[in-house]
C-alpha atoms as a PDB file:
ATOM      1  CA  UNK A   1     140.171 113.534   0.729  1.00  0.00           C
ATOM      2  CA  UNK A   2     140.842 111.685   3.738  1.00  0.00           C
ATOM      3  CA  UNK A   3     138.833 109.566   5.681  1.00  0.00           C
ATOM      4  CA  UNK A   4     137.985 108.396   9.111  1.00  0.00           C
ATOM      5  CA  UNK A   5     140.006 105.476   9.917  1.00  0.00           C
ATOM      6  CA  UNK A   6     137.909 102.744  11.490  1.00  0.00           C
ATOM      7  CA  UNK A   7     139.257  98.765  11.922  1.00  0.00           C
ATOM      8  CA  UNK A   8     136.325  96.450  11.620  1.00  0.00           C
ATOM      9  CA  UNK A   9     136.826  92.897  11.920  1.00  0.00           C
ATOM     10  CA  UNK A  10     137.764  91.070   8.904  1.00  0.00           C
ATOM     11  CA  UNK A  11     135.083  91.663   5.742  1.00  0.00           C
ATOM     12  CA  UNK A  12     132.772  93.004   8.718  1.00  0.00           C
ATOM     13  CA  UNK A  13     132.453  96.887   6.902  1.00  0.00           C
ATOM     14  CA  UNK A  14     128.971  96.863   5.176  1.00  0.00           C
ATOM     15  CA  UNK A  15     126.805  99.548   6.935  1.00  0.00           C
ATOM     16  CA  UNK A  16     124.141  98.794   9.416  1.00  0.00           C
ATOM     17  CA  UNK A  17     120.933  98.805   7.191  1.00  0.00           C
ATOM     18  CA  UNK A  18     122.205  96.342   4.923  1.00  0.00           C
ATOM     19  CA  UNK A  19     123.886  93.831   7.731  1.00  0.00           C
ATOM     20  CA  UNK A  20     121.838  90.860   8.228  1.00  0.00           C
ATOM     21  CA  UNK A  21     124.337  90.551  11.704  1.00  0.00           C
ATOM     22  CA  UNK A  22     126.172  93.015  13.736  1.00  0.00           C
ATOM     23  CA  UNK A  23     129.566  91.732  15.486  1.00  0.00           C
ATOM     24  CA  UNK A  24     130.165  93.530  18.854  1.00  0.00           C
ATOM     25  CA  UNK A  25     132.645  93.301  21.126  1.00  0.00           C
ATOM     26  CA  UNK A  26     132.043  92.622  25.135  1.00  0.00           C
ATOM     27  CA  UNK A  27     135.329  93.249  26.462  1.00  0.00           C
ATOM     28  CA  UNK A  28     134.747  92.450  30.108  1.00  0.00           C
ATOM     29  CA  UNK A  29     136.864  90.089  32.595  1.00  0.00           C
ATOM     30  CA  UNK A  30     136.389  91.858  36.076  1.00  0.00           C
ATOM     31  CA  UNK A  31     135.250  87.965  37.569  1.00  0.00           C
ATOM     32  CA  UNK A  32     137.877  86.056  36.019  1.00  0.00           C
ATOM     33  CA  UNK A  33     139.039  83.407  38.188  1.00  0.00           C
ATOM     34  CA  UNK A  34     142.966  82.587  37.549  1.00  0.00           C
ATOM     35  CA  UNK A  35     144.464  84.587  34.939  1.00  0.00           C
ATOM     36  CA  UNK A  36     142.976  88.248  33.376  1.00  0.00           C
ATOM     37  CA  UNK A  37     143.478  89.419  29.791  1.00  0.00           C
ATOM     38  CA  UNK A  38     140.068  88.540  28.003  1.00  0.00           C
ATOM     39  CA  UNK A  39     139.029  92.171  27.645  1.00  0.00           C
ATOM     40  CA  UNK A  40     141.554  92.879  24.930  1.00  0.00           C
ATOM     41  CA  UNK A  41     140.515  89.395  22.583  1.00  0.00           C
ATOM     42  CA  UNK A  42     138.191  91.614  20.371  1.00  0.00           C
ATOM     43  CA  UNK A  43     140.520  94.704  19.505  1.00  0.00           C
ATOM     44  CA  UNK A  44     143.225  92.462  19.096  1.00  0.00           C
ATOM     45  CA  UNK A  45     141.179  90.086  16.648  1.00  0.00           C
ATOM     46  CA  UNK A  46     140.475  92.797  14.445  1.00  0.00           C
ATOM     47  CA  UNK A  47     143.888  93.965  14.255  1.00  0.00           C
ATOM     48  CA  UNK A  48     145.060  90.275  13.263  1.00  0.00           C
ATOM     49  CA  UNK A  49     142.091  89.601  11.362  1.00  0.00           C
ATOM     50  CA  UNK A  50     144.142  91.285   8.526  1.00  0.00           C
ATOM     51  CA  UNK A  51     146.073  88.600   8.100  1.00  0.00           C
ATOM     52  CA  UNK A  52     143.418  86.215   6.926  1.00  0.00           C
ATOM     53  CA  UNK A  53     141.131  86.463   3.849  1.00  0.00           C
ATOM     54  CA  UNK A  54     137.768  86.566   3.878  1.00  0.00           C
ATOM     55  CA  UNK A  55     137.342  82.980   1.255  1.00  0.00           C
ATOM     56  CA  UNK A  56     136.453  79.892   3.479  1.00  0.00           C
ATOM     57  CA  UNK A  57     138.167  76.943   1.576  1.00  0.00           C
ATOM     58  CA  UNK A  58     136.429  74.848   4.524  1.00  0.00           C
ATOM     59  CA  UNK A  59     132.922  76.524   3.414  1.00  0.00           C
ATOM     60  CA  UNK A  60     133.731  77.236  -0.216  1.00  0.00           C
ATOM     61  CA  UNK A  61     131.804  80.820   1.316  1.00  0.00           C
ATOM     62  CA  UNK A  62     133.305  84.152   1.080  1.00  0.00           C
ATOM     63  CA  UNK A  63     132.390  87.190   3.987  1.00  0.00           C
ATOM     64  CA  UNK A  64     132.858  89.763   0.990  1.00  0.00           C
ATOM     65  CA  UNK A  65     129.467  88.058  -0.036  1.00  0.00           C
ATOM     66  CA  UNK A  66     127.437  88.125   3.306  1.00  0.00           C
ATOM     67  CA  UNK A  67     126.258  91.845   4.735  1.00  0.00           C
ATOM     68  CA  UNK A  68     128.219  91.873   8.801  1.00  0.00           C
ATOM     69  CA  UNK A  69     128.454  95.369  10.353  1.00  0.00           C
ATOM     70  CA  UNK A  70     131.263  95.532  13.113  1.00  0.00           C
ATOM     71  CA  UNK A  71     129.415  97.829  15.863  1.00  0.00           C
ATOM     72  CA  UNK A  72     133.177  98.266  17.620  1.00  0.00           C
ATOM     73  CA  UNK A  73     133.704  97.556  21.292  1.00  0.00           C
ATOM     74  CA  UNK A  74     131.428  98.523  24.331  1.00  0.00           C
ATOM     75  CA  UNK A  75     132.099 100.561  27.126  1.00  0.00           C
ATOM     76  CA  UNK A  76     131.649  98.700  29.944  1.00  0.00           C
ATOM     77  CA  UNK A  77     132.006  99.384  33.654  1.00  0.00           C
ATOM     78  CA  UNK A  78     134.436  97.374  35.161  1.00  0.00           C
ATOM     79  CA  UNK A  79     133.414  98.486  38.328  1.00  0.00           C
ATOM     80  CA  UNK A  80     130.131  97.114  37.961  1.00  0.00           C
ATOM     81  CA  UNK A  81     129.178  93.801  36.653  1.00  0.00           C
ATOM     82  CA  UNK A  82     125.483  94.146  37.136  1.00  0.00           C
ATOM     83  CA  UNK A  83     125.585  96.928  35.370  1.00  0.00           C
ATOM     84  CA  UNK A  84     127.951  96.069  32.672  1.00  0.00           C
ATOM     85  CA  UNK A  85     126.035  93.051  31.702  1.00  0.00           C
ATOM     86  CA  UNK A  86     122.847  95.507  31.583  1.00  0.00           C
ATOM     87  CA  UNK A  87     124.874  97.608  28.990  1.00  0.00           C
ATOM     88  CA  UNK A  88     125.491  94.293  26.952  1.00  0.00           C
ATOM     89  CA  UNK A  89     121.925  93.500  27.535  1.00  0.00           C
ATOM     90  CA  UNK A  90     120.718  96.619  26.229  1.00  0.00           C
ATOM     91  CA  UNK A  91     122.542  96.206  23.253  1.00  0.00           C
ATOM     92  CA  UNK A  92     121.694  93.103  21.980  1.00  0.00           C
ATOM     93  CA  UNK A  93     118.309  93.924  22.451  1.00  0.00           C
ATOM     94  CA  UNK A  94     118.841  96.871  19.769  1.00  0.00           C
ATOM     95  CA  UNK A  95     120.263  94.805  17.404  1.00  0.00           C
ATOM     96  CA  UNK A  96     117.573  92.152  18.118  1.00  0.00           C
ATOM     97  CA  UNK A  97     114.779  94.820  17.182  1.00  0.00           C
ATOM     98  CA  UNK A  98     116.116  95.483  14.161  1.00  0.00           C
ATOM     99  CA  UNK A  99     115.897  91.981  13.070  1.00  0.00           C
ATOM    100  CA  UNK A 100     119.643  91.153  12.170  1.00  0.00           C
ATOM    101  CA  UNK A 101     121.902  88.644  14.074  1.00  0.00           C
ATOM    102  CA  UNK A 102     123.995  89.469  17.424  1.00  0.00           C
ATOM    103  CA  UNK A 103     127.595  88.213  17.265  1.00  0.00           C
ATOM    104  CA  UNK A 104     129.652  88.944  20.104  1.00  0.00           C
ATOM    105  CA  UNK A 105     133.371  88.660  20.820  1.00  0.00           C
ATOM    106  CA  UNK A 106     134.136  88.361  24.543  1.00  0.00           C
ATOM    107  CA  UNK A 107     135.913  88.594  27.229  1.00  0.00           C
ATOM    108  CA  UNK A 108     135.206  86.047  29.979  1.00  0.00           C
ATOM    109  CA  UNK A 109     132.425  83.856  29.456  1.00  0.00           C
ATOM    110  CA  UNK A 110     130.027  86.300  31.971  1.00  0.00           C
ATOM    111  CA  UNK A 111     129.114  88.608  28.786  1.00  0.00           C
ATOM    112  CA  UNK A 112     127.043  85.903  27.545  1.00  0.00           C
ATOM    113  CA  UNK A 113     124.305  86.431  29.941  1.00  0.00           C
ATOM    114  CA  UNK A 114     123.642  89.839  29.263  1.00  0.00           C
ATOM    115  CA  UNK A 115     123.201  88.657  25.107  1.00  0.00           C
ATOM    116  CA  UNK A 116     121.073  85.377  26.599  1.00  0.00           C
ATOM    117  CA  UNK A 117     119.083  88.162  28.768  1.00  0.00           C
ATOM    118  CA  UNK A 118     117.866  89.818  25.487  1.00  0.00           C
ATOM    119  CA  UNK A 119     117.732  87.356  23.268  1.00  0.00           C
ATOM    120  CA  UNK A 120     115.347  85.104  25.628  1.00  0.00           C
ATOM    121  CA  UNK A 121     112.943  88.149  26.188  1.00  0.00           C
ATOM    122  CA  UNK A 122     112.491  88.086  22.461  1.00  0.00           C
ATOM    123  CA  UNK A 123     112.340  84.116  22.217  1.00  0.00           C
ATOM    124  CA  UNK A 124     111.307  82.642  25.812  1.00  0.00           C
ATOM    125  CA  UNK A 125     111.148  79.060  24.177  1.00  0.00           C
ATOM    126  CA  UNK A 126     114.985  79.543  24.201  1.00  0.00           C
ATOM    127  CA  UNK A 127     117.661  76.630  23.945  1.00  0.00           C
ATOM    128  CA  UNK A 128     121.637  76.859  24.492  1.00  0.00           C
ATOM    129  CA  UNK A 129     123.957  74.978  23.152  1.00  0.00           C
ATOM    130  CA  UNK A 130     127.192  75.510  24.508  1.00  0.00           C
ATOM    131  CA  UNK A 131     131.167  74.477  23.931  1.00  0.00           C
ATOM    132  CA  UNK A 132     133.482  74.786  26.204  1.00  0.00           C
ATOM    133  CA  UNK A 133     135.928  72.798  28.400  1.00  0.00           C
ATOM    134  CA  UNK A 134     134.441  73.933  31.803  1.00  0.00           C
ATOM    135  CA  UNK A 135     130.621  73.241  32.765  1.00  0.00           C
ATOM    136  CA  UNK A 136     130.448  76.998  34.381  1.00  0.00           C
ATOM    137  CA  UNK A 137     127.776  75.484  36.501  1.00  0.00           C
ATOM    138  CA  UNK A 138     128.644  76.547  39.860  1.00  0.00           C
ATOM    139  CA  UNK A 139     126.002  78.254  41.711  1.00  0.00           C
ATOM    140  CA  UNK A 140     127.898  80.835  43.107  1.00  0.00           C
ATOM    141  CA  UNK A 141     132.125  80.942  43.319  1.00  0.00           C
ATOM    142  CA  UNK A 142     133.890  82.340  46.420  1.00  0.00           C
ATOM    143  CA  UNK A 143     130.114  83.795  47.243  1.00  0.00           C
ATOM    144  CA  UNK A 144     129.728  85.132  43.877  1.00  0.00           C
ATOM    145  CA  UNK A 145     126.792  84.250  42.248  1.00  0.00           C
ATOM    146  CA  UNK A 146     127.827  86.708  38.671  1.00  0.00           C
ATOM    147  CA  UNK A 147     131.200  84.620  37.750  1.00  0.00           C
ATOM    148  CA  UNK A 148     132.637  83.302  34.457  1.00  0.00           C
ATOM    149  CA  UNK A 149     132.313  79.909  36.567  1.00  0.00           C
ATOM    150  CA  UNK A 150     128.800  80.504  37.458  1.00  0.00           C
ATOM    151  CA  UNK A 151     127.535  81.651  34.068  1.00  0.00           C
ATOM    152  CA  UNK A 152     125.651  78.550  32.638  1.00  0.00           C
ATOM    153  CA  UNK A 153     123.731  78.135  36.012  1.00  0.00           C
ATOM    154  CA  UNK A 154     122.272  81.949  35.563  1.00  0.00           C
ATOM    155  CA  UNK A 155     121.442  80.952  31.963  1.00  0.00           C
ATOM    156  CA  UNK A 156     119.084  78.096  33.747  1.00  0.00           C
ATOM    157  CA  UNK A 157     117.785  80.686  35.641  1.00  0.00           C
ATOM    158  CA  UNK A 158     116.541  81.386  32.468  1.00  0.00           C
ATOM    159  CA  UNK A 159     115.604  78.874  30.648  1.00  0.00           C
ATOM    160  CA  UNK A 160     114.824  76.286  32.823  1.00  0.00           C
ATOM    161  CA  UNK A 161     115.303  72.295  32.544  1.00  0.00           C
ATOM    162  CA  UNK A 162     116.712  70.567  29.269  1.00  0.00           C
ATOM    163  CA  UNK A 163     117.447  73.413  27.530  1.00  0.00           C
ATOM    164  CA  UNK A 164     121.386  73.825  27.616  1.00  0.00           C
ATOM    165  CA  UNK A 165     123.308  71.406  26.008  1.00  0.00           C
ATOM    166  CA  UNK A 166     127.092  71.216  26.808  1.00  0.00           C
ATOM    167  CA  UNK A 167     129.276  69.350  24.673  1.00  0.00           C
ATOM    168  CA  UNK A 168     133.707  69.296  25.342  1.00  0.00           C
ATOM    169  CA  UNK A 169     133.572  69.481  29.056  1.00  0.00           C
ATOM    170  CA  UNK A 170     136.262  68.159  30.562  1.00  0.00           C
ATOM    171  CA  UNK A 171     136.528  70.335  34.295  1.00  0.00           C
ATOM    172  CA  UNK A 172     134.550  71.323  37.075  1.00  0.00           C
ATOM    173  CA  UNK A 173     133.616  70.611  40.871  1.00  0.00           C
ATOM    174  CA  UNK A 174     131.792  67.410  41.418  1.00  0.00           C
ATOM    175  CA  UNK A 175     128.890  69.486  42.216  1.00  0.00           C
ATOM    176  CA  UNK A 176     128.386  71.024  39.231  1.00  0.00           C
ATOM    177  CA  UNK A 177     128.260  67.477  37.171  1.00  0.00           C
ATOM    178  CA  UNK A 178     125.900  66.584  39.918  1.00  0.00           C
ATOM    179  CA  UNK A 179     123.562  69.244  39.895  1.00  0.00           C
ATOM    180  CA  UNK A 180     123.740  69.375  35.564  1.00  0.00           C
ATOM    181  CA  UNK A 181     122.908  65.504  35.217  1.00  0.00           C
ATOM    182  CA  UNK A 182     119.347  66.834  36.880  1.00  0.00           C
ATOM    183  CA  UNK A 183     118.746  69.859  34.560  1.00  0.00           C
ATOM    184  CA  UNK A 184     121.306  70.262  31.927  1.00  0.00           C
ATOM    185  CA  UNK A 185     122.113  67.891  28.528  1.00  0.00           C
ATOM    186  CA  UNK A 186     126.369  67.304  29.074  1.00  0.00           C
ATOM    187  CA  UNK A 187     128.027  65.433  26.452  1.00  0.00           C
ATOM    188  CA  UNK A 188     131.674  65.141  28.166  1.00  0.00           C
ATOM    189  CA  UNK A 189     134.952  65.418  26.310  1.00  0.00           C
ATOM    190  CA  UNK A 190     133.902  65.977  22.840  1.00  0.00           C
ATOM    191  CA  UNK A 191     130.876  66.680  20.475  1.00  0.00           C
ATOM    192  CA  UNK A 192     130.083  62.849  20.320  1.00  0.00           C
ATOM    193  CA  UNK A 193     125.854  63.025  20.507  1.00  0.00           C
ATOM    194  CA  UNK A 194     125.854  66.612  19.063  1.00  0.00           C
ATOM    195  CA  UNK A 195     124.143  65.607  15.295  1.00  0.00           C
ATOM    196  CA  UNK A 196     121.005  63.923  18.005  1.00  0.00           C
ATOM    197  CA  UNK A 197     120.841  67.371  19.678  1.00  0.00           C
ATOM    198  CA  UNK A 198     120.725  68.950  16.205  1.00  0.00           C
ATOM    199  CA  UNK A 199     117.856  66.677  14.939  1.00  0.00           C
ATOM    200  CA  UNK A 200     115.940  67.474  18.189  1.00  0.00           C
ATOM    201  CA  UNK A 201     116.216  71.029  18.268  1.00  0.00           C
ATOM    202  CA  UNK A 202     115.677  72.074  14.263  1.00  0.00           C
ATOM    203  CA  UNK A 203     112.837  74.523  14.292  1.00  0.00           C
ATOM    204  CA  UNK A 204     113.355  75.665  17.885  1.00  0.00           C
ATOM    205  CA  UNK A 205     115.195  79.307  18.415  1.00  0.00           C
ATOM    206  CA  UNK A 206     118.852  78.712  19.943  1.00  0.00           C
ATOM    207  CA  UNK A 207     121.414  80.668  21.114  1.00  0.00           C
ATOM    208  CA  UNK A 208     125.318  79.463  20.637  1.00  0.00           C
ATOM    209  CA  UNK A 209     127.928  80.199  23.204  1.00  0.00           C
ATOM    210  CA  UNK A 210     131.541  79.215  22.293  1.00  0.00           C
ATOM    211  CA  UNK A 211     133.850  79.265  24.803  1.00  0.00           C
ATOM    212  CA  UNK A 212     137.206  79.013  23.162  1.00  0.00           C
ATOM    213  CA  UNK A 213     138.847  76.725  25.379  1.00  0.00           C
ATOM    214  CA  UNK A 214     136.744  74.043  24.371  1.00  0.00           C
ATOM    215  CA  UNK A 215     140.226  73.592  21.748  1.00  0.00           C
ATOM    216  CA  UNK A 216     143.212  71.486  23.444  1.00  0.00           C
ATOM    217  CA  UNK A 217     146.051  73.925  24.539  1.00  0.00           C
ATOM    218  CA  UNK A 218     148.391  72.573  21.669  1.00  0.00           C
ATOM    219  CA  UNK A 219     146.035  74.401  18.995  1.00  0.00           C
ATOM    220  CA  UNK A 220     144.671  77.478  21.516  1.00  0.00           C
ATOM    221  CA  UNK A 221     146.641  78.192  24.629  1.00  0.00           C
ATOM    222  CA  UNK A 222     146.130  81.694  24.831  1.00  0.00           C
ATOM    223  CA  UNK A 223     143.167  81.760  27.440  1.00  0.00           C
ATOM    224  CA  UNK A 224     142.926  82.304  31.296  1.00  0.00           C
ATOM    225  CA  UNK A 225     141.909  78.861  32.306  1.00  0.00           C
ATOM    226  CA  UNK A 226     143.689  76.281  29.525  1.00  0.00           C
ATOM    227  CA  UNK A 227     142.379  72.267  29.983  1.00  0.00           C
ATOM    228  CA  UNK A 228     144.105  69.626  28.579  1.00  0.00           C
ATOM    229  CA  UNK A 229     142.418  66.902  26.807  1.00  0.00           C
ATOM    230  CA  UNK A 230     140.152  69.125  23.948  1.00  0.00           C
ATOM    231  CA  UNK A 231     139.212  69.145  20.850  1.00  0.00           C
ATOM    232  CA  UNK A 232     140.852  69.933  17.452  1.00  0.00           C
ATOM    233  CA  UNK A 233     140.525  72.886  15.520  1.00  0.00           C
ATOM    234  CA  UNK A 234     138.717  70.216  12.342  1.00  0.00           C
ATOM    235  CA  UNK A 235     136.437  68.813  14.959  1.00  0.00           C
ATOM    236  CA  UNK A 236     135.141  72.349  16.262  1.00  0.00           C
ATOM    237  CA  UNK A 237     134.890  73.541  13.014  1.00  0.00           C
ATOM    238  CA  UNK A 238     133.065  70.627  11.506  1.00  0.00           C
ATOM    239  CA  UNK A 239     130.970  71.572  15.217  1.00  0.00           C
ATOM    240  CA  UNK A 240     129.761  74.766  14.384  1.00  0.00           C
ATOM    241  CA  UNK A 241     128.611  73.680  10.779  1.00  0.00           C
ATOM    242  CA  UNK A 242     126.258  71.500  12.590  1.00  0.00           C
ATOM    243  CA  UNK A 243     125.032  74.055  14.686  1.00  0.00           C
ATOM    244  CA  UNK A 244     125.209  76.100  11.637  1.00  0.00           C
ATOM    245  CA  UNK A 245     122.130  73.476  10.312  1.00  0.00           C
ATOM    246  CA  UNK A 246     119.695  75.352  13.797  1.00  0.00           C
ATOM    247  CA  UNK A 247     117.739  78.541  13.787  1.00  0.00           C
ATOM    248  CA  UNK A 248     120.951  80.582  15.500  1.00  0.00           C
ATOM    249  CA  UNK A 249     119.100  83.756  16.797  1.00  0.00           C
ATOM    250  CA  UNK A 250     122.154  85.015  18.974  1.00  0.00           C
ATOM    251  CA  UNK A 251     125.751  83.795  19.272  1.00  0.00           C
ATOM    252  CA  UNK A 252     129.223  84.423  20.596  1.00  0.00           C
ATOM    253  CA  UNK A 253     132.840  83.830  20.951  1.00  0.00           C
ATOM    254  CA  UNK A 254     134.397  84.236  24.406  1.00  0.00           C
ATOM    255  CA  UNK A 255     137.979  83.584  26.696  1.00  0.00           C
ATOM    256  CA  UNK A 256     140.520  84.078  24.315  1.00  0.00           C
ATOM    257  CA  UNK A 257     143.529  86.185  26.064  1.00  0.00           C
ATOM    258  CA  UNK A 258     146.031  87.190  23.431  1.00  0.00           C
ATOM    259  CA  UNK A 259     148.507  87.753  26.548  1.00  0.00           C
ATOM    260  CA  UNK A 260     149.597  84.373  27.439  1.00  0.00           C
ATOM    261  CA  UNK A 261     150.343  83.562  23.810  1.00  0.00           C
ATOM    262  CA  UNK A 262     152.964  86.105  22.103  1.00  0.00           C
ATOM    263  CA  UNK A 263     153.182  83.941  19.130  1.00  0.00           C
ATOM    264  CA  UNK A 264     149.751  85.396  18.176  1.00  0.00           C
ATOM    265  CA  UNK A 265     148.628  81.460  17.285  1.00  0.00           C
ATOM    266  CA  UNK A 266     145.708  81.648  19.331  1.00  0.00           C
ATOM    267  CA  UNK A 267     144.387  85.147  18.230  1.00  0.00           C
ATOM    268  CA  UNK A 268     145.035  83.623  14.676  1.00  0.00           C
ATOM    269  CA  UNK A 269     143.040  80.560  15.989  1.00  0.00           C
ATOM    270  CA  UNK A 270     139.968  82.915  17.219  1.00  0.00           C
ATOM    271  CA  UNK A 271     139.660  85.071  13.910  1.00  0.00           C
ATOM    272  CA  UNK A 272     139.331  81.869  12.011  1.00  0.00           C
ATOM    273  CA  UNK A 273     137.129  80.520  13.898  1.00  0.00           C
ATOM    274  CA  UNK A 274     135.001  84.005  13.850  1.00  0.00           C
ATOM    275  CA  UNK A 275     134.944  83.648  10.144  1.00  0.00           C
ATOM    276  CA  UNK A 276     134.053  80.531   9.786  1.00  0.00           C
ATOM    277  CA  UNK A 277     131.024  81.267  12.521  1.00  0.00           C
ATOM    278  CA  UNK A 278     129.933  84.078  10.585  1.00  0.00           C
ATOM    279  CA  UNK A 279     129.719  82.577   7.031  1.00  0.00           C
ATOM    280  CA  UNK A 280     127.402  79.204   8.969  1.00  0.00           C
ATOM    281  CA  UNK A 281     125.343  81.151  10.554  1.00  0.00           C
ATOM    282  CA  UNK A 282     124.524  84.022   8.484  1.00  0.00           C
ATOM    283  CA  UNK A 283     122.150  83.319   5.882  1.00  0.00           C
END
């Protein structure tokens, strides 16, 4: 007998009951500012993630041992960001209320405040810690006040004062480093200060937002806005296993766009990073 054909992400096929987290793609990028391509990063990842295994040599941790369901890609309207971040909203706050983990793939960095939206009604003592090469602080960009560039600032709409920390950011307007020094936690450049932020925060519910291009161009140049100057692909990994150490209650991977790099390094790049996200966090 045949059977439906279904790609899931890499090791991410147990059913829903059993998962303990639920990867989703987000694939949204109507408010990208330079260069488009971010909604096809998750169907592309799980097409590539057959060339990896599922054994972490980094982790000595295997996915074939950990219960992920891979809930596919959402519809979004691209017509309507309000709305489309209400769909992502909506479900993240499904998988939320049935207790198991939210992992999404983006897309620009945007989709993360429709997860933060949900996640934060369930756990309003929130904290963020975010990497990424760009502070996305802005307050509004070319009027707009939903951007990939103005993300982080609606996430203190949220949250509020000392609860985002920022570590690898190397670009933005003067305004935004101006305006975070008052209300944000920036560590510039690199994760130097991130094993303090760990200590501080143990016990407190946090949500992790990864913006891709946190890596240096020479390891991930497949994204819309690439900086120079980033981290490694050791140092972000040895990153997220700190983060790994927090009570993770929502997460994601964002801005990879498999179009500006037809050697498929960077989608490579993303679906190893994915796995070794998934088997820190899920417990």
């Amino acid at each position: 007998m045949l059977n439906k054909n279904i790609e899931t992400f890499l090791g991410c096929d147990s059913n829903y009951q059993e998962a303990k987290a639920v990867v989703f793609g987000a694939p949204f990028d109507s408010t990208t500012s330079f260069r488009p391509g971010t909604r096809f990063a998750s169907k592309t990842m799980r097409g590539d993630s057959d060339g990896l295994e599922t054994y972490s040599p980094y982790q000595d941790k295997d996915l074939a041992d950990i219960n992920v369901f891979d809930g596919g890609d959402l519809e979004l309207c691209f017509g309507d960001t309000k709305k489309a971040l209400g769909q992502i909203e909506a479900f993240t706050a499904q998988i939320l209320g049935d207790n198991k983990l939210p992992v999404m793939i983006g897309g620009e960095h945007l989709v993360t405040l429709g997860a933060v939206r949900a996640v934060f009604r369930k756990h309003p003592d929130l904290h963020v810690v975010h990497f990424d090469a760009h502070a996305d602080l802005r307050d509004d960009y070319l009027g707009a006040t939903l951007s990939h560039a103005t993300v982080l600032h609606r996430v203190w709409d949220l949250v509020g004062d000392d609860r985002i920390f920022q570590f690898g950011i190397r670009s933005g307007d003067r305004s935004e480093f101006r305006w975070g020094k008052e209300h944000v936690v920036t560590r510039k450049f690199d994760f130097q200060g991130l094993e303090e932020v760990v200590e501080k925060l143990k016990g407190k519910p946090v949500y992790f937002t990864l913006d891709l291009d946190v890596l240096d161009p020479s390891v991930f140049p497949g994204t819309g806005t690439p900086e120079p100057g980033g981290v490694s692909f050791m140092q972000l990994l040895d990153a997220i296993r700190s983060v790994s150490r927090l009570s993770i209650v929502g997460c994601d991977i964002n801005e990879l766009s498999p179009v500006y790099d037809h050697s498929g390094v960077s989608t490579a790049v993303a679906c190893k990073v994915l796995r070794e996200l998934l088997l820190a966090v899920v417990k």
